[in-house]
N, C-alpha and C. Protein backbone atom coordinates (compact mmCIF):
# COMPACT_ATOMS: atom_id res chain seq x y z
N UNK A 1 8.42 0.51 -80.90
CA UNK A 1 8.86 0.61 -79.53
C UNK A 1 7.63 0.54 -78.63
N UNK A 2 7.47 -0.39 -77.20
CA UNK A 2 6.55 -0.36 -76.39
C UNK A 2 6.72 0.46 -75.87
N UNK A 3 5.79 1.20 -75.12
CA UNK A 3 6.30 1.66 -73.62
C UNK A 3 4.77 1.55 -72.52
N UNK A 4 5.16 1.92 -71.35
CA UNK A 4 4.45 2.12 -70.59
C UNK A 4 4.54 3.07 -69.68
N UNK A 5 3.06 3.63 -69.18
CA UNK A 5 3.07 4.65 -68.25
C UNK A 5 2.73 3.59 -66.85
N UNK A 6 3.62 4.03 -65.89
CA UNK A 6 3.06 3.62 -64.61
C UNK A 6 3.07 4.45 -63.34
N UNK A 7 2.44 4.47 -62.47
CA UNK A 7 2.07 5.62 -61.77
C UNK A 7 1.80 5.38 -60.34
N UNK A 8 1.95 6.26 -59.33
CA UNK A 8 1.37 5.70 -58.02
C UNK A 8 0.53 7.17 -57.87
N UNK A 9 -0.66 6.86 -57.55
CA UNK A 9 -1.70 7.96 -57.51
C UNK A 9 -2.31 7.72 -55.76
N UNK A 10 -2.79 8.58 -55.23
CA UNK A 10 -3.48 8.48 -53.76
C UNK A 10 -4.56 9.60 -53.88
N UNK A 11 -4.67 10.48 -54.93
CA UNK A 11 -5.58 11.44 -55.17
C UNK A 11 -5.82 11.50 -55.96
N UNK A 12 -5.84 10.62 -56.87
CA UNK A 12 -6.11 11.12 -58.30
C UNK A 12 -5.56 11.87 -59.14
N UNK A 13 -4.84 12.79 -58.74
CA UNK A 13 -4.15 13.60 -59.66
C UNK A 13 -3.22 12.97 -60.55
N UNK A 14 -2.43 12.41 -60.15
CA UNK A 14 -1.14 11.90 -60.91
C UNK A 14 -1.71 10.59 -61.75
N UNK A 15 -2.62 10.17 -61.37
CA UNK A 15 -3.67 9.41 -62.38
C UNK A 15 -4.06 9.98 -63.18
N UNK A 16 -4.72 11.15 -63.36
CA UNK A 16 -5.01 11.93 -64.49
C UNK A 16 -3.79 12.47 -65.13
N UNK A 17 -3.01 12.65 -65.06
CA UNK A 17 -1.51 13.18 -65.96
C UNK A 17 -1.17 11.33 -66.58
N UNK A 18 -1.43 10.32 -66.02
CA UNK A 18 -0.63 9.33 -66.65
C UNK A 18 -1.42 8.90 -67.37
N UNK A 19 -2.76 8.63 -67.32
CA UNK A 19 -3.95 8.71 -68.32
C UNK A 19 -3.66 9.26 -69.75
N UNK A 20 -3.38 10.62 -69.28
CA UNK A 20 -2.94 11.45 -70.30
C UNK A 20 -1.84 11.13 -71.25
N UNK A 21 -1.00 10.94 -70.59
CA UNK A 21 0.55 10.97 -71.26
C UNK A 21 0.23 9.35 -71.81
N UNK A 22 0.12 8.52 -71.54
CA UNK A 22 -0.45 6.90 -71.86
C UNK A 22 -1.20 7.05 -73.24
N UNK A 23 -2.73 7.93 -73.09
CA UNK A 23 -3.22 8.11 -74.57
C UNK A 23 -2.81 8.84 -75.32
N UNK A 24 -1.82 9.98 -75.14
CA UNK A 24 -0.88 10.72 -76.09
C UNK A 24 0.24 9.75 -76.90
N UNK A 25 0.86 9.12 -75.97
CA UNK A 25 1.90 7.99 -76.48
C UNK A 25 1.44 6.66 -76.92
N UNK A 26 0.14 6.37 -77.08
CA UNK A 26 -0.53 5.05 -77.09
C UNK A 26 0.08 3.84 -76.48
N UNK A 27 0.64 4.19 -75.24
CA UNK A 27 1.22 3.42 -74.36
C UNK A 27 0.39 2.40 -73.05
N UNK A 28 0.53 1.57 -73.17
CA UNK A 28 -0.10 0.79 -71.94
C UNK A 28 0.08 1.76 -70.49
N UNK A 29 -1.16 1.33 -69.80
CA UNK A 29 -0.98 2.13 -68.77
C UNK A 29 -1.39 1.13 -67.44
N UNK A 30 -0.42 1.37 -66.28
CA UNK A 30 -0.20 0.10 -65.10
C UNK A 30 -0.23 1.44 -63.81
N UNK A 31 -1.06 0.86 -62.83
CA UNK A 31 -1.39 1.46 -61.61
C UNK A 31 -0.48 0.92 -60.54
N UNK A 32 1.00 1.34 -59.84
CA UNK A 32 1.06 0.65 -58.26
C UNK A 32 0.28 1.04 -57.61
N UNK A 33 0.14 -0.02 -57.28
CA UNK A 33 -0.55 -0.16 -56.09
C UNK A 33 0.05 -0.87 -54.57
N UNK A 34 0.15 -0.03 -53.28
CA UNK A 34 0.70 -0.54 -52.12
C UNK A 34 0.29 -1.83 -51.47
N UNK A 35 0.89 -2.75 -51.15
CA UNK A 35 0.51 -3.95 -50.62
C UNK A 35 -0.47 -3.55 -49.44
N UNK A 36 -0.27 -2.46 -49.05
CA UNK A 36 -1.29 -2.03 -47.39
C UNK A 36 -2.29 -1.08 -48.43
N UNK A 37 -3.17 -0.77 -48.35
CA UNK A 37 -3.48 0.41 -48.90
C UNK A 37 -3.57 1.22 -48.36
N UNK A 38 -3.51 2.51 -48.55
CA UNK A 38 -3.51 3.99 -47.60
C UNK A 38 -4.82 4.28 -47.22
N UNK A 39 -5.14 4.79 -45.79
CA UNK A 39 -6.51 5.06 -45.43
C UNK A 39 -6.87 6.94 -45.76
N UNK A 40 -7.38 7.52 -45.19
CA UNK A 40 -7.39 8.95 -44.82
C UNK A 40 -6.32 9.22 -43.80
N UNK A 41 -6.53 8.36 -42.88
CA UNK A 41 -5.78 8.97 -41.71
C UNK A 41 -3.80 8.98 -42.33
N UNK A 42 -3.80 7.83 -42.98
CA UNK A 42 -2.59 7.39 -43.55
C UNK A 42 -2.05 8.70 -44.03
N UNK A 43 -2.86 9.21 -45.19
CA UNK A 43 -2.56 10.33 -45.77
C UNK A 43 -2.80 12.00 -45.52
N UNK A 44 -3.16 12.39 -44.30
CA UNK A 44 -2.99 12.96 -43.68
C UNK A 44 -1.48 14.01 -43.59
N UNK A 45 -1.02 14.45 -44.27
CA UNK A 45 -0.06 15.21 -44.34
C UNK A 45 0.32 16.13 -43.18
N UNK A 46 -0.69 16.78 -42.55
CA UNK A 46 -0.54 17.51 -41.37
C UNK A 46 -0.53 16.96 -40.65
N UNK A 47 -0.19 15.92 -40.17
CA UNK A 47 -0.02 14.60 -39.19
C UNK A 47 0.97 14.29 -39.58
N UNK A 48 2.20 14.57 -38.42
CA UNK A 48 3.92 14.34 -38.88
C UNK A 48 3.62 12.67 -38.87
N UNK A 49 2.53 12.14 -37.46
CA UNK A 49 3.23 11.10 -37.35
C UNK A 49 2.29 10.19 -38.30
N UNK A 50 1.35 10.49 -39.42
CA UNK A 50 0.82 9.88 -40.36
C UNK A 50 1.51 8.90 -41.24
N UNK A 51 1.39 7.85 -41.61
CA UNK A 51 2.08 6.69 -42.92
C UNK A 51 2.87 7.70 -43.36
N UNK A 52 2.07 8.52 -44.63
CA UNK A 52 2.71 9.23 -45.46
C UNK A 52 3.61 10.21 -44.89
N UNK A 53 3.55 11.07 -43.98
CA UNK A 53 4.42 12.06 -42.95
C UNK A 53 5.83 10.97 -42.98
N UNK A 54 5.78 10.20 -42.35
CA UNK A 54 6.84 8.72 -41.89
C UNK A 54 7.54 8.71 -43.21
N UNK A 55 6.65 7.95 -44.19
CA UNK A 55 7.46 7.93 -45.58
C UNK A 55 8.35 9.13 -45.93
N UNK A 56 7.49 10.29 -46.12
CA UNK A 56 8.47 11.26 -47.00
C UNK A 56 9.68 11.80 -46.11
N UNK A 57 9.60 11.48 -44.87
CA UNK A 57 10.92 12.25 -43.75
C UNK A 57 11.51 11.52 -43.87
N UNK A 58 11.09 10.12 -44.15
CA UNK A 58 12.38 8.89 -44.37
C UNK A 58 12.53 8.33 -45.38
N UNK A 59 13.74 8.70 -46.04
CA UNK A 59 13.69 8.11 -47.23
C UNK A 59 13.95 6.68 -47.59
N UNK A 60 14.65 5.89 -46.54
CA UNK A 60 14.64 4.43 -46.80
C UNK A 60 13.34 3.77 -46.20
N UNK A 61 12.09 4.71 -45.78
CA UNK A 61 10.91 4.20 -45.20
C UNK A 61 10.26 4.19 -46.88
N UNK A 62 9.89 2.75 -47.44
CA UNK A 62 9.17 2.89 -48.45
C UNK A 62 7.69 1.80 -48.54
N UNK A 63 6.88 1.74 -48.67
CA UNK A 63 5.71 0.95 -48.59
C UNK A 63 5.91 -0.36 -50.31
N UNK A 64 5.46 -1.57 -49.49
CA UNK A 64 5.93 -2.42 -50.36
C UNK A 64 4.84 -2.45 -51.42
N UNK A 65 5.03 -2.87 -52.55
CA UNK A 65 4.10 -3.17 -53.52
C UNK A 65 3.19 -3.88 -53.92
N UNK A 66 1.93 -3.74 -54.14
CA UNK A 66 0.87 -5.49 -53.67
C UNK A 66 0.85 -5.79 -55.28
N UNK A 67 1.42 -5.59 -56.32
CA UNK A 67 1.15 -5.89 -57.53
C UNK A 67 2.40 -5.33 -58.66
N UNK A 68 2.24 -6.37 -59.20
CA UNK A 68 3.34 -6.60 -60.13
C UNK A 68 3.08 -6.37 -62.05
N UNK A 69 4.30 -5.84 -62.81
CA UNK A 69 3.96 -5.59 -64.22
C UNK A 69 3.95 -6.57 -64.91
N UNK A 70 2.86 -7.41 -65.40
CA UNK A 70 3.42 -8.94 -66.15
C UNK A 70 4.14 -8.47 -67.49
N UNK A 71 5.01 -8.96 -68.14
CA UNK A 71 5.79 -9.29 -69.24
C UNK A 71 6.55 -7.76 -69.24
N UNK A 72 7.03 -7.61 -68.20
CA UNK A 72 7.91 -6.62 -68.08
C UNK A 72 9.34 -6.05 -68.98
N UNK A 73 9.72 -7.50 -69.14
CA UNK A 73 10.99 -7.70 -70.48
C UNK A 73 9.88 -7.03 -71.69
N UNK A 74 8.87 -6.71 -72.00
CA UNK A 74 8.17 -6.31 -73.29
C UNK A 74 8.30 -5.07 -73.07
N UNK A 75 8.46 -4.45 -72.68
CA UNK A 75 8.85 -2.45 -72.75
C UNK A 75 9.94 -1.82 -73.16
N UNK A 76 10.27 -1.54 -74.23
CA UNK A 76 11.59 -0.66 -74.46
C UNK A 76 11.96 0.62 -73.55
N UNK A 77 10.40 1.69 -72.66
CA UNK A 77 10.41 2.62 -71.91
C UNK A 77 8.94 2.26 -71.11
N UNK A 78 9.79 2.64 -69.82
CA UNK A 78 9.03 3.11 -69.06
C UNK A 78 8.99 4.49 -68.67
N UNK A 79 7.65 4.88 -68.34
CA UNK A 79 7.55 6.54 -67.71
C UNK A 79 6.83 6.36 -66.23
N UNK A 80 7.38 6.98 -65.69
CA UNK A 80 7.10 6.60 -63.47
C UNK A 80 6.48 8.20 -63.59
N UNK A 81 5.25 7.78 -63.06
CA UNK A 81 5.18 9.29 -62.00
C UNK A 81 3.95 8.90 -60.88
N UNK A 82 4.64 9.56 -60.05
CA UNK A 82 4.41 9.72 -58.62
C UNK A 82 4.10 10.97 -57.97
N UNK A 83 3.31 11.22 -56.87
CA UNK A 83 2.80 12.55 -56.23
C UNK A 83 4.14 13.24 -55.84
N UNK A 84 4.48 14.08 -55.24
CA UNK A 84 5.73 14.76 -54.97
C UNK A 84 4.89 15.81 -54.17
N UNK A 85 5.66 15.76 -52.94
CA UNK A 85 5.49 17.05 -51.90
C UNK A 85 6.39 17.04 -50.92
N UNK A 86 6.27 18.97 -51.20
CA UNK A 86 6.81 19.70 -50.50
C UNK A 86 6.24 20.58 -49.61
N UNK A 87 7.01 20.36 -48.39
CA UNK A 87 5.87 21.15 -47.03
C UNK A 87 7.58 21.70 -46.00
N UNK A 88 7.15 22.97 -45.45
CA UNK A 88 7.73 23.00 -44.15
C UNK A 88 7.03 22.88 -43.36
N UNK A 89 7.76 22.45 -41.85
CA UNK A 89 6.47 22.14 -40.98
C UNK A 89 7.17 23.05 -39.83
């Protein structure tokens, strides 16, 4: 069985967990990456009206993808992980 880890990282963190889980499973490992890329200011969390602020309040607000998985039909599993936050403001 193939699989792959793929991941959207902006801090590194969630890069280091898919790293991980990739050489635990000896699974190929694939980076999204956003067609815009995120600046500082982008990611700025305490800034409602920041990229990322915009994205997570809206959920049909999603940033498009600048890169694609070649031979995608070759994976029996994929594993997604992504940053996740939670804030009140």
């Amino acid at each position: 069985m193939k699989s792959l880890v793929a991941y959207f990282s902006c801090s590194g963190t969630t890069e280091k967990v898919a790293k991980l889980i990739a050489d635990t499973l000896h699974a190929d490992l694939y980076e999204i990456q956003p067609k815009e890329p995120y600046t500082s200011a982008d990611l700025n969390w305490m800034d409602s009206s920041s990229r990322s602020s915009v994205e997570m309040s809206n959920k049909s607000s999603r940033p498009a993808i600048g890169n694609k998985v070649e031979n995608m039909e070759a994976y029996d599993v994929v594993y997604l992980g992504f940053p996740k936050m939670e804030y009140s403001l």
